[in-house]
C-alpha atoms as a PDB file:
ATOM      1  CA  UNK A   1       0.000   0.000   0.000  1.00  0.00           C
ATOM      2  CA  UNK A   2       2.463   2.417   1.118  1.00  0.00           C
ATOM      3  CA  UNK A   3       4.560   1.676  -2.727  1.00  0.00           C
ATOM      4  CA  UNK A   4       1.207   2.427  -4.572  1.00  0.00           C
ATOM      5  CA  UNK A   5       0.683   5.460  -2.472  1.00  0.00           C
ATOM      6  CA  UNK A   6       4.715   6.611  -3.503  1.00  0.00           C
ATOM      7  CA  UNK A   7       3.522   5.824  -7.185  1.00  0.00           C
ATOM      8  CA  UNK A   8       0.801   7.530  -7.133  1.00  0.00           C
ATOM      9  CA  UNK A   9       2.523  10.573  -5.410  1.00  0.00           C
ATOM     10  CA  UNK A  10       5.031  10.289  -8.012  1.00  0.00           C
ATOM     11  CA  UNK A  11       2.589  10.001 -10.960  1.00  0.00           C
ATOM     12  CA  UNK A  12       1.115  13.312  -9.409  1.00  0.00           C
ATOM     13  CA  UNK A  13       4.679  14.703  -9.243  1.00  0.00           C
ATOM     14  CA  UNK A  14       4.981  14.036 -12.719  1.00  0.00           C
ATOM     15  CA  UNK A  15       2.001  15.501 -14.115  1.00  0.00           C
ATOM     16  CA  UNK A  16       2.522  18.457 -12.233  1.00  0.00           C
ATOM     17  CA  UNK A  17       5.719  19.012 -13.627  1.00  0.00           C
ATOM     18  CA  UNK A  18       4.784  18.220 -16.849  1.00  0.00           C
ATOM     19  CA  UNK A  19       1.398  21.360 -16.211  1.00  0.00           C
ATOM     20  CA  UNK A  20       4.496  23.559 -14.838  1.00  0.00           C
ATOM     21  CA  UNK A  21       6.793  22.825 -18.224  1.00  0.00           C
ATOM     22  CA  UNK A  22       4.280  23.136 -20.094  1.00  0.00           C
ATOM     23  CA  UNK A  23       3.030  26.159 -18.805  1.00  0.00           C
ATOM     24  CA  UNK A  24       6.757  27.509 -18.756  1.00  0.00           C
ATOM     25  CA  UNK A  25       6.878  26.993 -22.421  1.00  0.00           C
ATOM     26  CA  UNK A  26       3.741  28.698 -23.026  1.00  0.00           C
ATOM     27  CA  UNK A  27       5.472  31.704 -21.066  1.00  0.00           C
ATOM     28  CA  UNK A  28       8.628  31.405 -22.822  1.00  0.00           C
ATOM     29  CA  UNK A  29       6.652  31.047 -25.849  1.00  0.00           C
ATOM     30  CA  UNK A  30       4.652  34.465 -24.966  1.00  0.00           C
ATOM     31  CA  UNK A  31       7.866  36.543 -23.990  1.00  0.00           C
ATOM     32  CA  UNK A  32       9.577  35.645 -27.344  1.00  0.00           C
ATOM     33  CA  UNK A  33       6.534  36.819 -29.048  1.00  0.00           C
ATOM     34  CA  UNK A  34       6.669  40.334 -26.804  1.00  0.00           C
ATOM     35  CA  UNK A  35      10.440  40.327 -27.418  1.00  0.00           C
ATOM     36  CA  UNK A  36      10.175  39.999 -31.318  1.00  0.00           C
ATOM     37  CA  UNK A  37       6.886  42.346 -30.992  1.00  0.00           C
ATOM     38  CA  UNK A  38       9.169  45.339 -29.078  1.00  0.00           C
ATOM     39  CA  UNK A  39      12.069  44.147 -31.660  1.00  0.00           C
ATOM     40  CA  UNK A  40      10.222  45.708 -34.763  1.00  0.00           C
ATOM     41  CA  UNK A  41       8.800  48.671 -32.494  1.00  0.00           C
ATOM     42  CA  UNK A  42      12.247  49.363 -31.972  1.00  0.00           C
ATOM     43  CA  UNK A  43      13.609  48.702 -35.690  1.00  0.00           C
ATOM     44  CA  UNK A  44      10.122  50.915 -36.658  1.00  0.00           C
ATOM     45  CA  UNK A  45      11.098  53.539 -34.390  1.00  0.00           C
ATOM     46  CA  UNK A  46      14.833  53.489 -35.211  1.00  0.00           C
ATOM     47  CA  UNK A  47      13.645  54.140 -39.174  1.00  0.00           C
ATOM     48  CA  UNK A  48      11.788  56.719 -37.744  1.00  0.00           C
ATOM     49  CA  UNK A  49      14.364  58.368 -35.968  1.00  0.00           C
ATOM     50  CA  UNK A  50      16.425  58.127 -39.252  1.00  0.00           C
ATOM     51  CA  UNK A  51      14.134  59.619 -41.618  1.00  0.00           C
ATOM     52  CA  UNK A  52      13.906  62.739 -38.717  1.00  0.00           C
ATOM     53  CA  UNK A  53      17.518  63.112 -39.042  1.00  0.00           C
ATOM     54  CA  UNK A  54      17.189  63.441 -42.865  1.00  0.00           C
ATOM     55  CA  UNK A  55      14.351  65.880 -42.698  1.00  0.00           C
ATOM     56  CA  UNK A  56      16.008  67.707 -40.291  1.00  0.00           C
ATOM     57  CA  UNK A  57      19.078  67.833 -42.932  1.00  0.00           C
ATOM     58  CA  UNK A  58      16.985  68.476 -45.751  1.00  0.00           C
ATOM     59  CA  UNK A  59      15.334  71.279 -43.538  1.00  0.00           C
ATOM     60  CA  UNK A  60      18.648  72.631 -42.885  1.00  0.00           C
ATOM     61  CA  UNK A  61      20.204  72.040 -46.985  1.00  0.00           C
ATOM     62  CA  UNK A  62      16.624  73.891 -47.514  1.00  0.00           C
ATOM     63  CA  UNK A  63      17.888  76.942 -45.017  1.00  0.00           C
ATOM     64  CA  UNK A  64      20.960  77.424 -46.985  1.00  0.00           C
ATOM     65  CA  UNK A  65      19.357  77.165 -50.354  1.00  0.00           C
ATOM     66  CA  UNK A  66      16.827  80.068 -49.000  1.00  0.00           C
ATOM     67  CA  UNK A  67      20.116  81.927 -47.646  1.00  0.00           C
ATOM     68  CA  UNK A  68      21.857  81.199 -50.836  1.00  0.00           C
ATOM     69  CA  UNK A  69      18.934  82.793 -52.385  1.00  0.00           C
ATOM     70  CA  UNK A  70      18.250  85.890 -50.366  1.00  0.00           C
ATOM     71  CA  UNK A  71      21.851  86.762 -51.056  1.00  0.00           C
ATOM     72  CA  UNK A  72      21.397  86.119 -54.985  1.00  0.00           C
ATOM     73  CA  UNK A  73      18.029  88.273 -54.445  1.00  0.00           C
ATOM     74  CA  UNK A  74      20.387  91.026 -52.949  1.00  0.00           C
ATOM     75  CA  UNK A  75      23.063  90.561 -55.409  1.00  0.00           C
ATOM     76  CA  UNK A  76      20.627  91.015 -58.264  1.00  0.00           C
ATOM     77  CA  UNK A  77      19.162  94.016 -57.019  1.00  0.00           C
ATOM     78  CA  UNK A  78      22.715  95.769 -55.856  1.00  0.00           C
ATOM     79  CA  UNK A  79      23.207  94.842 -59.614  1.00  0.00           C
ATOM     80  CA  UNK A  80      20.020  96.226 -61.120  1.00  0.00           C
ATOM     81  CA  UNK A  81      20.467  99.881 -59.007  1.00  0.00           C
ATOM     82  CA  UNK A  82      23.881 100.004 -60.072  1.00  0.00           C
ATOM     83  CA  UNK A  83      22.897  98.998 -63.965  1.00  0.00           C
ATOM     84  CA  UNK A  84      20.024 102.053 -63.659  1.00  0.00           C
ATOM     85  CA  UNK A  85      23.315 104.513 -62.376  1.00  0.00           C
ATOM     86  CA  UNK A  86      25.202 103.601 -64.893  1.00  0.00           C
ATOM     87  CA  UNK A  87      22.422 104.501 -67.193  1.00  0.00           C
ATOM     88  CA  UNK A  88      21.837 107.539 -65.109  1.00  0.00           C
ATOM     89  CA  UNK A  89      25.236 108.697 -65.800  1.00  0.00           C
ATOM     90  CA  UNK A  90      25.866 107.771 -69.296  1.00  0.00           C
ATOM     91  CA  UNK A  91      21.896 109.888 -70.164  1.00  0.00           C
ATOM     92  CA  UNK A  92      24.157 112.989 -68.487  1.00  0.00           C
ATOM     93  CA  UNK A  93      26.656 112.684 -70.064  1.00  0.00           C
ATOM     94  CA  UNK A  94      25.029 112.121 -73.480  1.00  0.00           C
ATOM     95  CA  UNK A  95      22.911 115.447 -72.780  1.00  0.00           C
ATOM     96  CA  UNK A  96      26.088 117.516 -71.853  1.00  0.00           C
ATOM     97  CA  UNK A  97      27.989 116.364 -74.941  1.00  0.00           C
ATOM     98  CA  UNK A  98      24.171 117.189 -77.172  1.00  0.00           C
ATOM     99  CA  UNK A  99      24.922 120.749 -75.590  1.00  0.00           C
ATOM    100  CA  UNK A 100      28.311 121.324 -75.906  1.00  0.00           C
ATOM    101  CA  UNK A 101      27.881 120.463 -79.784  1.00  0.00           C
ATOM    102  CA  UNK A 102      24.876 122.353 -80.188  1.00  0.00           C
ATOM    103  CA  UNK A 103      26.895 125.458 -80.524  1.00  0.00           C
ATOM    104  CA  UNK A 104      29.359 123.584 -82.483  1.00  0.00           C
ATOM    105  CA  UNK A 105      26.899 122.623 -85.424  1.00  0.00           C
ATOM    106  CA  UNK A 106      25.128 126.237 -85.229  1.00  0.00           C
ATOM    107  CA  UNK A 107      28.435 127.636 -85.693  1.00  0.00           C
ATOM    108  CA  UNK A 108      29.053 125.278 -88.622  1.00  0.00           C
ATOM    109  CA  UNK A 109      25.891 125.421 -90.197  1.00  0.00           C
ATOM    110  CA  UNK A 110      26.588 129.842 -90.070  1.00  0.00           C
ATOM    111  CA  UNK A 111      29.824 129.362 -91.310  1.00  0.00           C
ATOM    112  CA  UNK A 112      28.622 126.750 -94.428  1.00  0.00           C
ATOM    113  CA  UNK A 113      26.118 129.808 -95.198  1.00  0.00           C
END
């Protein structure tokens, strides 16, 4: 009586351990899946992450380009005003040359008479 009573405490053992393992696996089983879950959040995040650091250097390439512009802008119109003095100065002159010939031609035109 008292081996039956060991076998069947050891049968009991055994299919308690064998609940436990298999519950231990299931665990295991569940973790890996959270593990592998929070892997690709990570990698998903990471990517993320990445393409912020490339918009934030586009963002910055696109400062520079707006810079690079505004001083193009400034060069243009430093350009233009100096273009419309130039053109200024030249219409003087041209009118203070017409004068000084004026008397010129009038004098040659009563001298041919």
């Amino acid at each position: 009586a008292e081996l039956a009573g060991l076998a069947q405490r050891h049968a009991a053992l055994n299919a308690s351990g064998a609940s436990e393992q298999a519950a231990a696996q299931q665990v295991a089983s569940s973790l890996r899946s959270a593990v592998d879950e929070l892997a690709l959040k990570l990698d998903s995040l990471a990517a993320r992450v990445a393409a912020f650091g490339t918009g934030d250097a586009f963002l910055r390439g696109n400062e520079k380009l707006k810079r690079a512009a505004k001083r193009h802008e400034l060069m243009l119109t430093a350009l233009s005003e100096a273009h419309e003095a130039s053109r200024t100065e030249l219409r003087s002159l041209i009118r203070e040359l017409a004068a000084q010939l004026l008397p010129v031609q009038q004098a040659t035109q009563a001298h041919g008479e």
